[in-house]
Protein backbone atom coordinates (compact mmCIF):
# COMPACT_ATOMS: atom_id res chain seq x y z
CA UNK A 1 68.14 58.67 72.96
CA UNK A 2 65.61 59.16 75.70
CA UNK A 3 66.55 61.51 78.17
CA UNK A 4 67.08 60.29 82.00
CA UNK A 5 66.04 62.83 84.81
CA UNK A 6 68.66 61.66 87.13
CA UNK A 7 67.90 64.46 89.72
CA UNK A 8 64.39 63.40 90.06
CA UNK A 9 65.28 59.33 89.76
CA UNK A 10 68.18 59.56 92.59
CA UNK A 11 65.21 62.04 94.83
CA UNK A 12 62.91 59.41 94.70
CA UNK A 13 65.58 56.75 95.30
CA UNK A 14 66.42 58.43 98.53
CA UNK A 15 62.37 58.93 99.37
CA UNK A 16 62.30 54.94 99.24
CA UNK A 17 64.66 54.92 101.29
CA UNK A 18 63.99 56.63 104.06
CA UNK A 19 60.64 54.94 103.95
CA UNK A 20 58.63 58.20 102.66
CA UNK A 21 57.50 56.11 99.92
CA UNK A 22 56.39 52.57 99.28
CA UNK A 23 57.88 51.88 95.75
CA UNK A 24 60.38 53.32 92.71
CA UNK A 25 59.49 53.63 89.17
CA UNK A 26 62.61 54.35 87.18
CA UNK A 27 60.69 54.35 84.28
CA UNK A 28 58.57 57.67 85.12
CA UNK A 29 62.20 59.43 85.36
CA UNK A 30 63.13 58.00 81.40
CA UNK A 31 64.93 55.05 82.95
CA UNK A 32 63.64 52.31 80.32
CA UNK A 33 66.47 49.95 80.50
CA UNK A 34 65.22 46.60 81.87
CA UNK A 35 68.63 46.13 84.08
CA UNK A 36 69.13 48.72 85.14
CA UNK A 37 65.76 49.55 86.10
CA UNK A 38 65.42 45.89 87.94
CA UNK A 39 68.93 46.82 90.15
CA UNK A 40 68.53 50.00 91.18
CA UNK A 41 64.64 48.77 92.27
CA UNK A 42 66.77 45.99 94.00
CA UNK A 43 69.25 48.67 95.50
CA UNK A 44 66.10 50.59 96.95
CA UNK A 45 65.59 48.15 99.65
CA UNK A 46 68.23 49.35 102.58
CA UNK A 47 68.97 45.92 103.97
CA UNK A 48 69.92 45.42 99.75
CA UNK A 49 72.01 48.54 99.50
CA UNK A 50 74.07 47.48 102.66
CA UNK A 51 74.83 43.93 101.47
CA UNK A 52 76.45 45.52 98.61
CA UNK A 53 78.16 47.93 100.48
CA UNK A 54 79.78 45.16 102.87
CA UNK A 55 80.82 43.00 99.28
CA UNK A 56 82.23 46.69 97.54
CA UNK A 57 85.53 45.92 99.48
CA UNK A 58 85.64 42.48 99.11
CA UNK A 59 85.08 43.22 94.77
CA UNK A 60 88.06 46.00 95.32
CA UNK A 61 90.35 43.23 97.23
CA UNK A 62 90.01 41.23 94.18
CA UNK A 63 91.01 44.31 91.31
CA UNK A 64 93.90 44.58 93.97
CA UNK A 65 95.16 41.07 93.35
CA UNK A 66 94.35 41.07 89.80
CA UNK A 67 96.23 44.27 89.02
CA UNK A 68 99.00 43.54 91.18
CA UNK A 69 98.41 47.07 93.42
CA UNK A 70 98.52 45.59 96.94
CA UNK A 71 101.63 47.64 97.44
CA UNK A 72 105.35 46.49 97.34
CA UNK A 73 104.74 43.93 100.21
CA UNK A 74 101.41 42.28 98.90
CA UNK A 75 100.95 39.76 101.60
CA UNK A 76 101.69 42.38 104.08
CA UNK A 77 98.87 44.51 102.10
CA UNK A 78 96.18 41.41 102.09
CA UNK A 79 96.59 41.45 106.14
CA UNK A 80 96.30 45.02 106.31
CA UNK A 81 93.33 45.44 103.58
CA UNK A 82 91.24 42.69 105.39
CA UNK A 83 91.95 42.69 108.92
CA UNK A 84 91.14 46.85 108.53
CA UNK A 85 87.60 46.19 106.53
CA UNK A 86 86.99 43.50 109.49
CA UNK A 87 87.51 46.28 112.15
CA UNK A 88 85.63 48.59 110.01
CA UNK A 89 82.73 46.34 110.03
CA UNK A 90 82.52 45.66 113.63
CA UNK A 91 82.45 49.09 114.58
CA UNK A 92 79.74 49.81 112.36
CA UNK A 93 77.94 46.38 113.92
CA UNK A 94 78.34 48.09 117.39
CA UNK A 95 77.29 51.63 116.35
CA UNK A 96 73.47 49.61 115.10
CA UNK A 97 72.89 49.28 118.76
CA UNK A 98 73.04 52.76 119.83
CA UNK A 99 71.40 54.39 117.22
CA UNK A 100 68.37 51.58 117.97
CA UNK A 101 68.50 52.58 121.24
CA UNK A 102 68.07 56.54 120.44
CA UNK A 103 65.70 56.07 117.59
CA UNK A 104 63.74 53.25 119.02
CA UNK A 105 63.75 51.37 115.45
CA UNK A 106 63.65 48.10 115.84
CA UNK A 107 63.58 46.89 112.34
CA UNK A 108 68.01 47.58 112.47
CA UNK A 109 68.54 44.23 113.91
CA UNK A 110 68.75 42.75 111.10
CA UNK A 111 71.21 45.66 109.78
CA UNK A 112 73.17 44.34 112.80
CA UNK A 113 73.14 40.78 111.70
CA UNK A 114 74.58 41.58 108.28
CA UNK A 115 77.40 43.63 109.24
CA UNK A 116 78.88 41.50 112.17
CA UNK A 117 78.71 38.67 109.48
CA UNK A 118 80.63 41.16 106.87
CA UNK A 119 83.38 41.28 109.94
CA UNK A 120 83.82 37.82 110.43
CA UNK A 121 83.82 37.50 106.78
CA UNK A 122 86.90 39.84 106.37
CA UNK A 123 88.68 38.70 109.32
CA UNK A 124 88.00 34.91 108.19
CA UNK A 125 89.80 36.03 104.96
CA UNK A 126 92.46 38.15 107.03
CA UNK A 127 92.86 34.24 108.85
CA UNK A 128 93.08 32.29 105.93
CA UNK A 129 95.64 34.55 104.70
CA UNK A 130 97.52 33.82 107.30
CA UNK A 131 97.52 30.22 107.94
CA UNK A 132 97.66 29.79 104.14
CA UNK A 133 99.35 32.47 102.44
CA UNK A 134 102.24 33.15 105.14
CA UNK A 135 102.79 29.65 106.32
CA UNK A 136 101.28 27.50 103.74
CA UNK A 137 99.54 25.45 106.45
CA UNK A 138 102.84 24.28 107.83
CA UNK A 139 100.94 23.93 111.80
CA UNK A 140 104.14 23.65 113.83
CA UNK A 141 104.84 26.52 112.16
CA UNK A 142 102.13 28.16 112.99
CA UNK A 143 101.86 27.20 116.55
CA UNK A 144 105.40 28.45 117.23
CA UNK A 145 104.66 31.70 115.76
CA UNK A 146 101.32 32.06 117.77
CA UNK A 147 103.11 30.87 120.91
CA UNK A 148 105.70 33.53 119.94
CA UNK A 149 103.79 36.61 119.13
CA UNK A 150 101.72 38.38 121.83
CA UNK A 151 99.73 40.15 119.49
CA UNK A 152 98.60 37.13 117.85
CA UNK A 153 96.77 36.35 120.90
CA UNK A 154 94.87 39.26 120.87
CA UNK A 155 93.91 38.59 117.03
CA UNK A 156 92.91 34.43 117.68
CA UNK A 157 90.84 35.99 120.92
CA UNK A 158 89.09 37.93 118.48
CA UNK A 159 88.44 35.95 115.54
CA UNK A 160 86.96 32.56 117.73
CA UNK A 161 84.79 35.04 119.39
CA UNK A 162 83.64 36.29 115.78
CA UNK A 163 83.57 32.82 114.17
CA UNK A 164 81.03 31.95 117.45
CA UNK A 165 78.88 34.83 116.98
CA UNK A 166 78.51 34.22 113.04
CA UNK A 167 77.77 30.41 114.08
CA UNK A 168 74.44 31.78 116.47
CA UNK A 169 73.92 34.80 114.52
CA UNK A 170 70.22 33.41 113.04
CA UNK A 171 67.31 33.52 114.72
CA UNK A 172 66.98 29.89 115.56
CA UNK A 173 69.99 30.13 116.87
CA UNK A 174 68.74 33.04 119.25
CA UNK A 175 65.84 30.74 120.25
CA UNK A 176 67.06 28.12 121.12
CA UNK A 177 69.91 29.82 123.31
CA UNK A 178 67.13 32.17 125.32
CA UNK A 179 69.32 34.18 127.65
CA UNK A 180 72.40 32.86 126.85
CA UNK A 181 72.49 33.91 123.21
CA UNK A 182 72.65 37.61 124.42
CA UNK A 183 75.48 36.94 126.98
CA UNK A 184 77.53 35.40 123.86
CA UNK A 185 77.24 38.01 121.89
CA UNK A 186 78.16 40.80 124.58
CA UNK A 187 81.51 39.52 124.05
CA UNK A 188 81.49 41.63 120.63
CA UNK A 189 82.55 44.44 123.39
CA UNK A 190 86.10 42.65 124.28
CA UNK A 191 86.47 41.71 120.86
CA UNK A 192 86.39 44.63 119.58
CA UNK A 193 89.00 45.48 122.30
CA UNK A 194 91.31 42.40 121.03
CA UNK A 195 91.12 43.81 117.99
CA UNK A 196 92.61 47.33 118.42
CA UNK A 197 95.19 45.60 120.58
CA UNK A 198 95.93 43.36 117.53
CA UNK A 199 96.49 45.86 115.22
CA UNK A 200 98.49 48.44 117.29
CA UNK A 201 101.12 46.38 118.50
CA UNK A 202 102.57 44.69 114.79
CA UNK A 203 102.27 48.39 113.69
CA UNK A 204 105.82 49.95 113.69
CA UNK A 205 105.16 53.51 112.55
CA UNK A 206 101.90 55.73 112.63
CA UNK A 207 99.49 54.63 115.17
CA UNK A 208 96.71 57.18 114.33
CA UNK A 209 94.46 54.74 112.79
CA UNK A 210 94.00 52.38 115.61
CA UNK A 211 93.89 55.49 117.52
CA UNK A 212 90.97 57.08 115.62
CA UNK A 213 89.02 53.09 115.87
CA UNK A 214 90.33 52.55 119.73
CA UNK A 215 88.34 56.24 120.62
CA UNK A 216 85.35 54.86 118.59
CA UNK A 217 84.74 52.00 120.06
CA UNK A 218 85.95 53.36 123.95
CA UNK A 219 82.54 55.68 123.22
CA UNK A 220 80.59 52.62 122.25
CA UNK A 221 81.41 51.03 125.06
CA UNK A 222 80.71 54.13 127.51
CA UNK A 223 77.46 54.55 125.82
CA UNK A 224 76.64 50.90 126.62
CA UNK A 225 77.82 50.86 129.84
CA UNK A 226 75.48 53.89 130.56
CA UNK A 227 72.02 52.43 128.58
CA UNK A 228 73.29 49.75 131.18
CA UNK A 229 73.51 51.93 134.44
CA UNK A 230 70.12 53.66 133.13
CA UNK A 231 68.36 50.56 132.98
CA UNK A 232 69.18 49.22 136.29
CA UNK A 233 68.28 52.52 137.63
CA UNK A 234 64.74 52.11 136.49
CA UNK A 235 64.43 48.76 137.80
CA UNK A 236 65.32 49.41 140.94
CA UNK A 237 62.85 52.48 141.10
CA UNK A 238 60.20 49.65 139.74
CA UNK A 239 60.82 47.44 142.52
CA UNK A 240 58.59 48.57 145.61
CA UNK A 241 60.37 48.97 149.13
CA UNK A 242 59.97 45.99 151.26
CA UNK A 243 57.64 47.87 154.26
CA UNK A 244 59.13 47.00 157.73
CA UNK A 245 56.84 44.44 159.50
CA UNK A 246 56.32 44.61 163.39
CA UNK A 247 55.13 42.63 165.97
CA UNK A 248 51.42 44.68 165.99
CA UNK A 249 51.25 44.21 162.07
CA UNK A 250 51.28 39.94 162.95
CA UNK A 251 48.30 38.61 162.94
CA UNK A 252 46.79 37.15 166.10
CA UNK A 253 47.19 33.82 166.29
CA UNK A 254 46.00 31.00 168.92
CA UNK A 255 48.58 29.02 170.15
């Protein structure tokens, strides 16, 4: 059996990576195994390595079901497994701006893209489960209980402002909207807000979790808020004084 320098193989994985080098070989590291060899070359493109990442919970969801370990409540552990991995994602999704911003990388956008479409894909699920799973589609059902439940509001708020986002995430769909595909997708910011509001008011118990995501995304918002007050700043200082005109600066003129 051929001996696999996994030290070396996962060193140049991360190299790749970070960019540092073009291209992996795992066979010069013993890897011979066609497979293997062709995923983790696959898994050393980022954008690659993230899209797996955002299906990871999506793969453990399932071994949930299968194995029966949602907990003693398992519909009650389907909303709190998805609508959790939704918020998860969209916190991530906001954090691609600011590190942009501070690292001047441009190439994340599409990082951005891919994880606000792993939220809406949870929270689509976290949806489903309810309209299906809890009320078995039964809509006057469902209407009562929305018109019922406050923090329902804040949850339907949230997930049509996701399920528009998703629809005009591509970059067609950013052309032909100009400036008004970037004032859509601002509303990520009060989402995100709907969504801590969602999940801290059916909570009974410990709120430390909504909490810990609520201070997260307060920062997020601060930092935009100040990229925001920066940039006006600098356009105003770009903008030349108007110089005051008087009557021996007019031009003389034959009447």
């Amino acid at each position: 059996m051929q001996h696999i320098d996994l030290r070396g193989l996962s060193k140049a994985y991360c190299r790749v990576i970070r960019k540092q080098e073009k291209s992996l070989v795992p066979a010069a590291y013993g890897l011979t195994l066609p497979w293997a060899s062709r995923l983790i070359v696959w898994l050393s493109d980022t954008w690659n390595a993230c899209l797996l990442l955002c299906l990871l919970p999506f793969a453990e969801l399932l071994l949930l079901i299968v194995s029966g370990a949602l907990g003693p409540n398992a519909i009650e552990g389907f909303h709190l497994f998805t609508g959790t991995w939704s918020l998860r994602f969209l916190v991530v999704t906001l954090i691609v701006t600011p590190v942009q911003t501070m690292t001047r990388w441009r190439g994340m956008a599409a990082f951005r893209q891919l994880f606000g479409l792993a939220s809406f894909g949870y929270a689509a699920l976290h949806v489903l489960g309810y309209l299906w799973i809890d009320h078995g589609l039964a809509w006057s059902a469902i209407i009562t209980d929305i018109l019922e439940t406050r923090y329902i509001w804040f949850g339907l708020f949230a997930s049509v402002v996701l399920l528009l986002l998703a629809l005009t995430s591509s970059t067609g769909a950013m052309k032909i909207m100009g400036r008004r595909w970037k004032k859509l997708h601002r509303w990520i910011y009060p989402a995100s807000v709907a969504v801590i509001l969602h999940y801290a008011m059916q909570l009974k118990g410990n709120l430390a979790d909504p909490f810990f995501y609520g201070l997260v995304i307060s920062f997020l918002l601060l930092f935009r808020v100040g990229v925001w007050f920066k940039n006006r700043q600098l356009s105003r200082l770009m903008i030349p004084k108007a110089a005051k005109i008087t009557e021996n600066d007019l031009p003389n003129v034959h009447r």
